[in-house]
PDB file of N, CA and C in Angstrom:
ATOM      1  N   UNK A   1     116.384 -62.285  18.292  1.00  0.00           N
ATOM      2  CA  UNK A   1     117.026 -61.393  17.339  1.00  0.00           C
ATOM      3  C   UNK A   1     118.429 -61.080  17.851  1.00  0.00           C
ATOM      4  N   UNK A   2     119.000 -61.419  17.020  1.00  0.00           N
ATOM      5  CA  UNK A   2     120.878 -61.196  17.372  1.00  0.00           C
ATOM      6  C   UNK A   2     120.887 -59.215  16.988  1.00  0.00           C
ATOM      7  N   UNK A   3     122.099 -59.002  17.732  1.00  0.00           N
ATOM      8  CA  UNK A   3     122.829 -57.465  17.594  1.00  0.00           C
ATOM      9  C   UNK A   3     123.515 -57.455  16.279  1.00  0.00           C
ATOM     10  N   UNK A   4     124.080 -56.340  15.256  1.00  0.00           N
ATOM     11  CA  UNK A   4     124.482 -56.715  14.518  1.00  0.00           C
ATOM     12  C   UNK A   4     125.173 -55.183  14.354  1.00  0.00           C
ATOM     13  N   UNK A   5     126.006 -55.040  14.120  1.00  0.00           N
ATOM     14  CA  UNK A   5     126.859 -53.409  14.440  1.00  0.00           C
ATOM     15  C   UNK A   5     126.895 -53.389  12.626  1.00  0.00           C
ATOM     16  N   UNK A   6     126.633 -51.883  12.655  1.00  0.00           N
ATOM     17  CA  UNK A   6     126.538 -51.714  10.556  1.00  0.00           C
ATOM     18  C   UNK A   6     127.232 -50.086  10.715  1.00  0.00           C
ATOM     19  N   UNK A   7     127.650 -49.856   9.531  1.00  0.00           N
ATOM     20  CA  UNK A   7     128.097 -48.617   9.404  1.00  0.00           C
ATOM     21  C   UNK A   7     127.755 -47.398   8.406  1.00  0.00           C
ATOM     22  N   UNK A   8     127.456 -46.150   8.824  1.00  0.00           N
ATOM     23  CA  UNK A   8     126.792 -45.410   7.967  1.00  0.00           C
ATOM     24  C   UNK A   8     127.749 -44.879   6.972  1.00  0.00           C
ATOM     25  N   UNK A   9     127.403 -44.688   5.754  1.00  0.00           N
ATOM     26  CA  UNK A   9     128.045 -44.305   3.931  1.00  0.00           C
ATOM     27  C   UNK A   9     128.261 -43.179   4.664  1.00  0.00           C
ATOM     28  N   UNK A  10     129.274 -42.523   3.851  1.00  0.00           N
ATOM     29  CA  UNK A  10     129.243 -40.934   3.983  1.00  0.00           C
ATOM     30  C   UNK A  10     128.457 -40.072   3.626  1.00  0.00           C
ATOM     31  N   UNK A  11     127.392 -40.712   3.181  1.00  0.00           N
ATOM     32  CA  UNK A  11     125.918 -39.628   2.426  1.00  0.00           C
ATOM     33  C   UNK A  11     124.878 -39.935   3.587  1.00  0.00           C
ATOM     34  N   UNK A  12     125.587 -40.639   4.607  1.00  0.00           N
ATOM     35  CA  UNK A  12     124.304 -41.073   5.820  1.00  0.00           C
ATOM     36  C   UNK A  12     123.076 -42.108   5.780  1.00  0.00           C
ATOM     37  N   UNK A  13     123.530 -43.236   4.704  1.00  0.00           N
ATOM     38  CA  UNK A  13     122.763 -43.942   4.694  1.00  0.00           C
ATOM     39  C   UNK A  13     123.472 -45.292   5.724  1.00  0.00           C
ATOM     40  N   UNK A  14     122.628 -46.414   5.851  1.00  0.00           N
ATOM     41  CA  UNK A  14     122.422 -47.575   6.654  1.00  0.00           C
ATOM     42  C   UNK A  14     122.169 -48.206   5.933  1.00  0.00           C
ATOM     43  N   UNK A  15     122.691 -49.740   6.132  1.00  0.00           N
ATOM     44  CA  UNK A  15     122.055 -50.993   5.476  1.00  0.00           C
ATOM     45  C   UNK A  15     121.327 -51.688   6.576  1.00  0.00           C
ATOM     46  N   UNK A  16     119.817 -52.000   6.804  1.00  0.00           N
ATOM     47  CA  UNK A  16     119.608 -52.760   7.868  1.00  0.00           C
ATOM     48  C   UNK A  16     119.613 -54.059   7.292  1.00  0.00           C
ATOM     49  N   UNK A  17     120.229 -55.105   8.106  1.00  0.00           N
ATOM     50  CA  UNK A  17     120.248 -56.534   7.949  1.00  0.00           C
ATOM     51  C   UNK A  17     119.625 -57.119   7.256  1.00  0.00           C
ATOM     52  N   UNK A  18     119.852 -58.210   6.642  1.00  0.00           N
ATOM     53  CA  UNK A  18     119.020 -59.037   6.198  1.00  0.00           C
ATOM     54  C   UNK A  18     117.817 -59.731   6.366  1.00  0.00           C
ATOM     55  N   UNK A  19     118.678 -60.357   7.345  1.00  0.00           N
ATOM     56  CA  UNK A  19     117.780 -61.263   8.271  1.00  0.00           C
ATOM     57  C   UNK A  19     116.657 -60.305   9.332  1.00  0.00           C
ATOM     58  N   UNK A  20     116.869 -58.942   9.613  1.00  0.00           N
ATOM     59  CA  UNK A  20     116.195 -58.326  10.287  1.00  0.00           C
ATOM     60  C   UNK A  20     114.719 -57.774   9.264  1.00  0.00           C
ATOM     61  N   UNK A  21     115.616 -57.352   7.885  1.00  0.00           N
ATOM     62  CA  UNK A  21     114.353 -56.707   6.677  1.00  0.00           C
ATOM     63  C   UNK A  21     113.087 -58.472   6.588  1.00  0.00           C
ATOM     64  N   UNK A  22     113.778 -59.084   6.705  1.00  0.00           N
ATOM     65  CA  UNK A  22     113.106 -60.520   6.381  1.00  0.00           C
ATOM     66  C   UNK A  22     112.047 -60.684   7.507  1.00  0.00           C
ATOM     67  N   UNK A  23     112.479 -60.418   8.605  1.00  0.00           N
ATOM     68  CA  UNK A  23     111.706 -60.577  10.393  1.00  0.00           C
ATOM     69  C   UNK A  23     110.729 -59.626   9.865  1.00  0.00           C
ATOM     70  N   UNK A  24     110.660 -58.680   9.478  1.00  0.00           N
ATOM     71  CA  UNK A  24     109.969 -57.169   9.566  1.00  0.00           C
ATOM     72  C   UNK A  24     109.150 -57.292   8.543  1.00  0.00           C
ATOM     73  N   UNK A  25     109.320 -58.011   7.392  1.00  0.00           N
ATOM     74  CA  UNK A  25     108.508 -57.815   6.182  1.00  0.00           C
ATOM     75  C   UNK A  25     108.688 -56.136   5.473  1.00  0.00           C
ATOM     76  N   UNK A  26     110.336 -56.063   5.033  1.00  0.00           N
ATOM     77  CA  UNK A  26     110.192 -54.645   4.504  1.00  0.00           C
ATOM     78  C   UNK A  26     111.454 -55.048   3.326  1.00  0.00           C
ATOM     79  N   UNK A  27     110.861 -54.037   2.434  1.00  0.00           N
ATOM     80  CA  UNK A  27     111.521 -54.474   1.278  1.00  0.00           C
ATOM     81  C   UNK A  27     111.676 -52.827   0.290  1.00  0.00           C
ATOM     82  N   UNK A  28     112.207 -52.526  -0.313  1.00  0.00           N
ATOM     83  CA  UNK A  28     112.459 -51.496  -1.261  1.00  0.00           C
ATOM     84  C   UNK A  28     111.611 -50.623  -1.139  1.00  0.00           C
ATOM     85  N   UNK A  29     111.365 -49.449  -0.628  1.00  0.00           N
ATOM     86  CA  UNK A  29     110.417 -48.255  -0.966  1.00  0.00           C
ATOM     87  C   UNK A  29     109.270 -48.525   0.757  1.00  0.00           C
ATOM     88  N   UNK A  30     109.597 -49.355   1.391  1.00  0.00           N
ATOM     89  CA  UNK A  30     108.767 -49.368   2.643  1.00  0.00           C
ATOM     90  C   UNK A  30     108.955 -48.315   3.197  1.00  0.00           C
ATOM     91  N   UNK A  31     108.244 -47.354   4.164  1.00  0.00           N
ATOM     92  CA  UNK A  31     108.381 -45.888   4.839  1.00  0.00           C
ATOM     93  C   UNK A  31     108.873 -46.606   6.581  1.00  0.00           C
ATOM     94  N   UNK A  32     109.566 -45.906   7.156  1.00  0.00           N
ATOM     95  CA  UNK A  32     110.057 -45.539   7.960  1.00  0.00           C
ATOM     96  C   UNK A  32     109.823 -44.038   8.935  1.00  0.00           C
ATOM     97  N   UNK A  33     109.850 -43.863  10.003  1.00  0.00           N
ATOM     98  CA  UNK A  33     109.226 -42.533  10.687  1.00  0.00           C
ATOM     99  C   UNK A  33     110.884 -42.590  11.435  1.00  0.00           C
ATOM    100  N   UNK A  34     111.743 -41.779  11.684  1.00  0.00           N
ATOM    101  CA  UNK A  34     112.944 -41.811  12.312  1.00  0.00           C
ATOM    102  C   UNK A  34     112.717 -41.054  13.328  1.00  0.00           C
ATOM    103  N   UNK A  35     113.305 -41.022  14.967  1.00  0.00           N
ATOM    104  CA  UNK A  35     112.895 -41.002  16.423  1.00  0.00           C
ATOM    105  C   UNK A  35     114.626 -40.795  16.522  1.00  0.00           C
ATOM    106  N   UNK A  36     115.458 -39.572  16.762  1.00  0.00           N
ATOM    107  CA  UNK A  36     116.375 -38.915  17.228  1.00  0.00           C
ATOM    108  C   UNK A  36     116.552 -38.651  18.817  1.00  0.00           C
ATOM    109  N   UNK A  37     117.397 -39.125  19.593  1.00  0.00           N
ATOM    110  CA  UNK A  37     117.657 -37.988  20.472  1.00  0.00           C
ATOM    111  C   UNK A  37     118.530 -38.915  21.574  1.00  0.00           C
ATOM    112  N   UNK A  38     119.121 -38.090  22.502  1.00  0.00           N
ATOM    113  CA  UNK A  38     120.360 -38.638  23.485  1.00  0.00           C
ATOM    114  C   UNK A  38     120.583 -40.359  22.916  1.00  0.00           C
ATOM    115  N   UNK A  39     121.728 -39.573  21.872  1.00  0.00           N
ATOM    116  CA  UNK A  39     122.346 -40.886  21.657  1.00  0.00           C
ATOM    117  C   UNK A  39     122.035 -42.053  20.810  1.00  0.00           C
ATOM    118  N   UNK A  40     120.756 -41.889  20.679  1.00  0.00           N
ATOM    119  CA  UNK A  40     119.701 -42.716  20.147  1.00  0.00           C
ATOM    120  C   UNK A  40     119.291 -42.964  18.949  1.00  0.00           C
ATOM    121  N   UNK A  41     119.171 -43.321  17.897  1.00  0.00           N
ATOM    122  CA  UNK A  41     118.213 -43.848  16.469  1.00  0.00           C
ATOM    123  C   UNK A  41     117.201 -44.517  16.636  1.00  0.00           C
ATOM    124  N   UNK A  42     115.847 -44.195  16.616  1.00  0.00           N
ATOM    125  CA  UNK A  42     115.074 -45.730  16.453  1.00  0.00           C
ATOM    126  C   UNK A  42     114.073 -45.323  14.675  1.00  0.00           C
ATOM    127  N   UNK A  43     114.023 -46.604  14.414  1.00  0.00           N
ATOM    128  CA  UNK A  43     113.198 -46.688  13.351  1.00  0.00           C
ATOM    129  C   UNK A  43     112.405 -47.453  13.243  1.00  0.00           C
ATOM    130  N   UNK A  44     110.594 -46.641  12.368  1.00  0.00           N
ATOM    131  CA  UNK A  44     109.980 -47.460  12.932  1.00  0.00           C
ATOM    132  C   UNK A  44     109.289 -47.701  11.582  1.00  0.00           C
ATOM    133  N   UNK A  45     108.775 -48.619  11.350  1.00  0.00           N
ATOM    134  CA  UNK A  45     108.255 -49.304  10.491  1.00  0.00           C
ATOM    135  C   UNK A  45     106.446 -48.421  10.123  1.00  0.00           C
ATOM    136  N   UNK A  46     106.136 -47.735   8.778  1.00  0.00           N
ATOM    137  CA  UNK A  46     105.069 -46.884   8.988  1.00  0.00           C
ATOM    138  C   UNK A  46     104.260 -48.011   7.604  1.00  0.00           C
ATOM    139  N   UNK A  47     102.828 -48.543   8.516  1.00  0.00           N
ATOM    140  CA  UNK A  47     102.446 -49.112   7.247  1.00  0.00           C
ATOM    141  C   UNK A  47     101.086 -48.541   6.986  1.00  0.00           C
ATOM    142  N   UNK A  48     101.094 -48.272   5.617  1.00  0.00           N
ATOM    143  CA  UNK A  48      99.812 -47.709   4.771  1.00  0.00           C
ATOM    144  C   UNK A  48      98.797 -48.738   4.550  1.00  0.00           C
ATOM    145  N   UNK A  49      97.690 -48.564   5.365  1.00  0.00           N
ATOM    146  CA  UNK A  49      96.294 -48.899   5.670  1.00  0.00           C
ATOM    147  C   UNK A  49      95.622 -49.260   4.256  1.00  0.00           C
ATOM    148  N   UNK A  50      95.538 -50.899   3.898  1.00  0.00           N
ATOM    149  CA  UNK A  50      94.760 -50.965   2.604  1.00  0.00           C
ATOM    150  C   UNK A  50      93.581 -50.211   2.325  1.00  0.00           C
ATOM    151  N   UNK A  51      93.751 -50.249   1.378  1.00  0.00           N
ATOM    152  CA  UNK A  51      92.031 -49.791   0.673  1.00  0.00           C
ATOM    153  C   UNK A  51      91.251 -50.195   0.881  1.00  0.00           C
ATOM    154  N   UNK A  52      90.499 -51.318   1.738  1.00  0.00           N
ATOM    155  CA  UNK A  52      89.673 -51.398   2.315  1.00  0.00           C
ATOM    156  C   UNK A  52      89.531 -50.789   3.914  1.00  0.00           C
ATOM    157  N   UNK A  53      90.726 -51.082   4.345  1.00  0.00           N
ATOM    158  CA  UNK A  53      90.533 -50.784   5.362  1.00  0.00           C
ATOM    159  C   UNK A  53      90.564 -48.527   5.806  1.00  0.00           C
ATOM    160  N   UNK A  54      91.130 -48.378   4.478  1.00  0.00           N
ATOM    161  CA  UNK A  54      90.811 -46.513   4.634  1.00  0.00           C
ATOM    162  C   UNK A  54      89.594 -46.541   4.329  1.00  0.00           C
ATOM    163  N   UNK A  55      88.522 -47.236   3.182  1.00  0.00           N
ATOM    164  CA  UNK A  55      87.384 -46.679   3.146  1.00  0.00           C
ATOM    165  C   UNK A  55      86.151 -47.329   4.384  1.00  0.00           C
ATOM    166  N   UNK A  56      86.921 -48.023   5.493  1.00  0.00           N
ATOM    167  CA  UNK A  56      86.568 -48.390   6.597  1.00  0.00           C
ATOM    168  C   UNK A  56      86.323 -47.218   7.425  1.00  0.00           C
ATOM    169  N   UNK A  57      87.306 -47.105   7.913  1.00  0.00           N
ATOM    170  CA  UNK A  57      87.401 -46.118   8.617  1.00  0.00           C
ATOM    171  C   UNK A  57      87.053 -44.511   8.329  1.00  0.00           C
ATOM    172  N   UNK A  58      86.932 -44.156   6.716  1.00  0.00           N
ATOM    173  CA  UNK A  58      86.198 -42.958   6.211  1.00  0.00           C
ATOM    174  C   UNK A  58      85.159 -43.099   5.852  1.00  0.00           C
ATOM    175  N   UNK A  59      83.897 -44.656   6.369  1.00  0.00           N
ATOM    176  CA  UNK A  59      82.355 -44.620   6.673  1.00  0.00           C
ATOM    177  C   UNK A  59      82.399 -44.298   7.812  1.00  0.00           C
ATOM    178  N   UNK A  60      83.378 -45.029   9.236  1.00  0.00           N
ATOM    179  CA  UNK A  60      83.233 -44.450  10.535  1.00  0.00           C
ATOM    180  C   UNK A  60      82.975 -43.115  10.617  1.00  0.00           C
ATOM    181  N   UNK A  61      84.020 -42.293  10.141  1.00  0.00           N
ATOM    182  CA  UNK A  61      83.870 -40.741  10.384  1.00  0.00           C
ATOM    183  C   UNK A  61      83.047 -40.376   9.886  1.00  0.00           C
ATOM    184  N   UNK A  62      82.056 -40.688   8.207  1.00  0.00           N
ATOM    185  CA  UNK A  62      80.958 -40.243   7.962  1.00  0.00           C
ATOM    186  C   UNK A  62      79.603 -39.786   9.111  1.00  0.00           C
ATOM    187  N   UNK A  63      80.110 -41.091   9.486  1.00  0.00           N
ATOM    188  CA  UNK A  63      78.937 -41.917  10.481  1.00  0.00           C
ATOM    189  C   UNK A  63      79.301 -40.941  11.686  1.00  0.00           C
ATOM    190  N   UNK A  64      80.136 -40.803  12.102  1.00  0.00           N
ATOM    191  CA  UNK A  64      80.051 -39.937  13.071  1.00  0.00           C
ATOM    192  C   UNK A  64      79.638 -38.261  13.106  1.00  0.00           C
ATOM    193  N   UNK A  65      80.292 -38.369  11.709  1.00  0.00           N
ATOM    194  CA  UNK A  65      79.830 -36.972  11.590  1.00  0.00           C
ATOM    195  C   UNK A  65      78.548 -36.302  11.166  1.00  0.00           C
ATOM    196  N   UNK A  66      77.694 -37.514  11.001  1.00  0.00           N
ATOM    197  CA  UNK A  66      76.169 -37.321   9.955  1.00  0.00           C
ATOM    198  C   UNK A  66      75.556 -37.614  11.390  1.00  0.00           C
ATOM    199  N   UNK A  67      75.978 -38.253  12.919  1.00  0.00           N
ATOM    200  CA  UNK A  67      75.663 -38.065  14.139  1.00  0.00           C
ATOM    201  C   UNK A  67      75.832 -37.104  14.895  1.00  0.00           C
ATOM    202  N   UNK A  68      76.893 -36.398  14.587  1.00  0.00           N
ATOM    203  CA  UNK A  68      77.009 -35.022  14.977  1.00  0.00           C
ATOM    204  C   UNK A  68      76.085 -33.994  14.753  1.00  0.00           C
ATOM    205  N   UNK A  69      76.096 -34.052  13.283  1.00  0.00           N
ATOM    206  CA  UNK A  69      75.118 -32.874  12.476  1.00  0.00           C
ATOM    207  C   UNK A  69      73.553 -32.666  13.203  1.00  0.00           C
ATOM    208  N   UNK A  70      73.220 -34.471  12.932  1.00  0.00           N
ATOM    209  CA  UNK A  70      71.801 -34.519  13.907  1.00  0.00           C
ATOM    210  C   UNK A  70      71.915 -34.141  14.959  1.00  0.00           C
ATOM    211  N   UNK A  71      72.712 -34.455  15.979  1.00  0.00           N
ATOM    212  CA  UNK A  71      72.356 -33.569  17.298  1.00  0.00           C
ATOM    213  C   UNK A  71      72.695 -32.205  17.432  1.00  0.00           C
ATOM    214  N   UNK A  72      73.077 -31.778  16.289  1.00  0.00           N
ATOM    215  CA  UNK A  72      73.192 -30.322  16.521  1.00  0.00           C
ATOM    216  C   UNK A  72      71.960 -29.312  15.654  1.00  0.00           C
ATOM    217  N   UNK A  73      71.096 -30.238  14.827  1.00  0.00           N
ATOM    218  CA  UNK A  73      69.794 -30.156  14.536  1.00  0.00           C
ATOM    219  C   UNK A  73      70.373 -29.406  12.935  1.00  0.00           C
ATOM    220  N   UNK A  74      71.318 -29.704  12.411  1.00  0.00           N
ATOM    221  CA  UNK A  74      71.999 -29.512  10.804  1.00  0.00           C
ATOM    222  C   UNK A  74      71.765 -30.237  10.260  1.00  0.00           C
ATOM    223  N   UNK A  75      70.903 -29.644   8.618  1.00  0.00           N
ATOM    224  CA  UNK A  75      70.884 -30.731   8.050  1.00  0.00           C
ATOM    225  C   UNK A  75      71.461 -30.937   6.714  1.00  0.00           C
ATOM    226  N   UNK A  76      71.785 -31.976   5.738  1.00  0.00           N
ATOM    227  CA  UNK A  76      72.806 -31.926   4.490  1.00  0.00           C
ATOM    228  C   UNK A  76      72.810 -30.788   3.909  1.00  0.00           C
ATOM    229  N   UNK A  77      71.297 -30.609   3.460  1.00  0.00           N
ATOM    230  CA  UNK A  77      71.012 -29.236   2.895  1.00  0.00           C
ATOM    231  C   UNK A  77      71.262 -27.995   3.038  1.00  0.00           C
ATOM    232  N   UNK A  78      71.632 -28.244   4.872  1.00  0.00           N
ATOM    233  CA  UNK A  78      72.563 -26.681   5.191  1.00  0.00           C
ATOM    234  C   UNK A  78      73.564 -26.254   5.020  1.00  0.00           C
ATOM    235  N   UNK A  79      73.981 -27.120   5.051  1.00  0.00           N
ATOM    236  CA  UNK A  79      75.759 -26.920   4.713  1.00  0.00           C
ATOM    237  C   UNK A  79      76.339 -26.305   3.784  1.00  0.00           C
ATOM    238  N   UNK A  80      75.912 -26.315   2.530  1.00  0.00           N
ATOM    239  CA  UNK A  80      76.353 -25.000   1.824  1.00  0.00           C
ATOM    240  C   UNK A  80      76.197 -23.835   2.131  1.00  0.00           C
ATOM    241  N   UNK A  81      75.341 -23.775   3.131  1.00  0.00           N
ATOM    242  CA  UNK A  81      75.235 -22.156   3.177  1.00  0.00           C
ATOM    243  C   UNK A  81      76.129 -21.601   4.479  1.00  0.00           C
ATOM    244  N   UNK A  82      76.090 -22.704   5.485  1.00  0.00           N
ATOM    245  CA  UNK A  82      76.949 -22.629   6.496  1.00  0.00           C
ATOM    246  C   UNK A  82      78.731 -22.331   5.999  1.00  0.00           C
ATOM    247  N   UNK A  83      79.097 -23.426   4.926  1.00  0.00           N
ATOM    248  CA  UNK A  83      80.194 -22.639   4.474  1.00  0.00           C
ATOM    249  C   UNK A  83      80.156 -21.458   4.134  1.00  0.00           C
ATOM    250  N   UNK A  84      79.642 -21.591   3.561  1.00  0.00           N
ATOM    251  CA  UNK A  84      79.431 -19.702   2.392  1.00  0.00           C
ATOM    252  C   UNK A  84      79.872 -18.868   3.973  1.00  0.00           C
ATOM    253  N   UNK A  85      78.372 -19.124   4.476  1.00  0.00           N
ATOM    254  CA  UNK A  85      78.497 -17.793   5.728  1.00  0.00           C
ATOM    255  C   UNK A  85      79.541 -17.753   6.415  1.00  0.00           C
ATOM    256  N   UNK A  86      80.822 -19.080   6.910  1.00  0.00           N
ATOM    257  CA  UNK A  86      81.751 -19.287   7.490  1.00  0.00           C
ATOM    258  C   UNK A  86      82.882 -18.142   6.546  1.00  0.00           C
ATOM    259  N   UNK A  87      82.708 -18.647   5.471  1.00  0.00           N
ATOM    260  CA  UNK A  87      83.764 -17.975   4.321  1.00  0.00           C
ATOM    261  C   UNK A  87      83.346 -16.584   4.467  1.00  0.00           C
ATOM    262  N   UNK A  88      82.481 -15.986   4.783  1.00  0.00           N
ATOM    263  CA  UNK A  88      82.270 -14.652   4.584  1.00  0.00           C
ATOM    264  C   UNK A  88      81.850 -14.005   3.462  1.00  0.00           C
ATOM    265  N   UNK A  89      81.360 -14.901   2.583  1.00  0.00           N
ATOM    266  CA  UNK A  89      80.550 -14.963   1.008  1.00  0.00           C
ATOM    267  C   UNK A  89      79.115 -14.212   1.140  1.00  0.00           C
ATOM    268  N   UNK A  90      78.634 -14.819   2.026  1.00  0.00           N
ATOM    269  CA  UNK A  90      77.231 -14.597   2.410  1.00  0.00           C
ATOM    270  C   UNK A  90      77.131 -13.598   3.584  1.00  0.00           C
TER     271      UNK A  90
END
């Protein structure tokens, strides 16, 4: 990857390269997380987790959490009331 010196608009925007958006796979409306400090810019490329792969990972946490419940001897059926009583309803 070559250096490539760019200059910011007066409204503070950047053009990143061409050839760099092309390396990266980013194109119009891609998210970015921006990292400030001594001197510094970095930007980082933020990518949103397909739909399969979020309802992946939100059976994991089911799963963990329907393992939790059991060892703490809770069961589905309690849980409404455990809120309630948390809320101060009950």
């Amino acid at each position: 990857m070559e250096l490539e010196t760019i200059k910011m608009s007066s409204r503070g925007q950047i053009v990143i390269p061409q050839d760099i958006r092309e390396e990266l796979h980013v194109r119009e409306g891609t998210m970015f997380v921006v990292f400030g400090g001594n001197d510094t810019i970095i930007l980082k490329k933020v990518g949103m987790p397909s739909k399969e792969q979020l309802i992946s990972d939100l059976e994991k946490l089911a799963k963990h959490g329907r393992k939790k419940l059991e060892s703490l001897g809770i069961r589905e059926k309690d849980i409404p009331d455990i809120v309630q009583r948390h809320r101060g309803l009950k």
